[in-house]
Protein backbone atom coordinates (compact mmCIF):
# COMPACT_ATOMS: atom_id res chain seq x y z
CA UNK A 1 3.07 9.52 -8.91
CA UNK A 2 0.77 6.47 -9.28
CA UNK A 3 0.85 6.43 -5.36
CA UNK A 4 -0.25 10.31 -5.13
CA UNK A 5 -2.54 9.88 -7.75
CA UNK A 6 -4.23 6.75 -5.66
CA UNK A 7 -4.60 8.80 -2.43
CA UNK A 8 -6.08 11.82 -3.99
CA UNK A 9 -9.16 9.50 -5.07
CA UNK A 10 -9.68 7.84 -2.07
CA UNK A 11 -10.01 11.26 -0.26
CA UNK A 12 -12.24 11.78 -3.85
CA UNK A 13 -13.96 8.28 -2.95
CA UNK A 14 -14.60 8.78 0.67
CA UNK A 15 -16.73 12.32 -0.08
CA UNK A 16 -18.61 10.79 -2.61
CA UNK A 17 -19.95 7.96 -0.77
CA UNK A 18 -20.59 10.49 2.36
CA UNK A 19 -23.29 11.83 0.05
CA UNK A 20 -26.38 10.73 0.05
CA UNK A 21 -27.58 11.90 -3.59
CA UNK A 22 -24.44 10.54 -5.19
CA UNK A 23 -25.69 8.53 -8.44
CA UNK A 24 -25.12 5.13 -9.37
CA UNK A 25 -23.51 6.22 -12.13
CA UNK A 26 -20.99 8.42 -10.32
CA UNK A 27 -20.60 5.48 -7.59
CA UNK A 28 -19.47 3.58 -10.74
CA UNK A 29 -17.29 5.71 -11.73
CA UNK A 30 -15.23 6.18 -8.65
CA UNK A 31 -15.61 2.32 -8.40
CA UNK A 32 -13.92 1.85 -11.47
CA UNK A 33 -11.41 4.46 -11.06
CA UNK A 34 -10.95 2.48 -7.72
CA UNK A 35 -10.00 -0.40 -9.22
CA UNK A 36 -7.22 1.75 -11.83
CA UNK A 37 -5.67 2.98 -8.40
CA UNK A 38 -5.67 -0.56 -6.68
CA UNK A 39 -4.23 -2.56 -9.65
CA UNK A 40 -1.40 0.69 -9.47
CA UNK A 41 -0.57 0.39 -6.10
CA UNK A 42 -0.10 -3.49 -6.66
CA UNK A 43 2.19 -3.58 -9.21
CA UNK A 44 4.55 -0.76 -7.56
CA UNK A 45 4.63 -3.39 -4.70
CA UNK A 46 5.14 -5.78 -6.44
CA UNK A 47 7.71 -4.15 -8.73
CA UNK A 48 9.37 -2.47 -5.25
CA UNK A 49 9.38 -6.40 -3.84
CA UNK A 50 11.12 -7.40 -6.46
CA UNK A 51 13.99 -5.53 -5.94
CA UNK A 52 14.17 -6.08 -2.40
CA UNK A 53 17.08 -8.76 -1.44
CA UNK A 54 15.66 -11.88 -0.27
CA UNK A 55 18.52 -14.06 2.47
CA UNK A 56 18.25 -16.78 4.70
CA UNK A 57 19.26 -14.98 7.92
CA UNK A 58 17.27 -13.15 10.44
CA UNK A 59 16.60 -9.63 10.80
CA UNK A 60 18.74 -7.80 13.02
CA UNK A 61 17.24 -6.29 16.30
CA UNK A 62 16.22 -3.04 15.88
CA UNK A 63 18.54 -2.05 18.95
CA UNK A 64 21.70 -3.05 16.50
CA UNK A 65 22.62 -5.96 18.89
CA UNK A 66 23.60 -9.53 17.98
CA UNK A 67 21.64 -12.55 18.88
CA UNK A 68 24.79 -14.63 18.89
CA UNK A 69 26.73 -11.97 20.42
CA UNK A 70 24.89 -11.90 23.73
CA UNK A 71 26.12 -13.93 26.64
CA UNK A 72 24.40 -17.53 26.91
CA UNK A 73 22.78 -18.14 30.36
């Protein structure tokens, strides 16, 4: 939701400062709400980081081989 919520002001953002006779007080206002969305979208990825596991070991290739499985040579 916070994610949604984030991309419908930007598009909100992006036709306010594409008009020339926005006010300062409006650019504020999306400024602030700006910052709402950002500090959002930081702690979901930081929250959804979190949970991801963290090992030692390589990624596997996105083909599904082995590195240790290929011939050497």
């Amino acid at each position: 939701m916070q994610l949604d919520m984030a991309s419908t002001l930007l598009d909100h953002a992006r036709e306010l400062l594409n008009e020339p006779k926005a006010s300062p007080r409006e650019l504020r206002f999306v400024a602030t709400r700006l910052m709402e969305a950002l500090a959002d979208t930081s702690r979901v990825a930081q929250s959804r980081g979190q949970r991801l596991t963290v090992t030692d070991d390589p990624p596997d290739p996105p083909d599904g081989s082995c590195e240790m499985s290929r011939p050497a040579g």
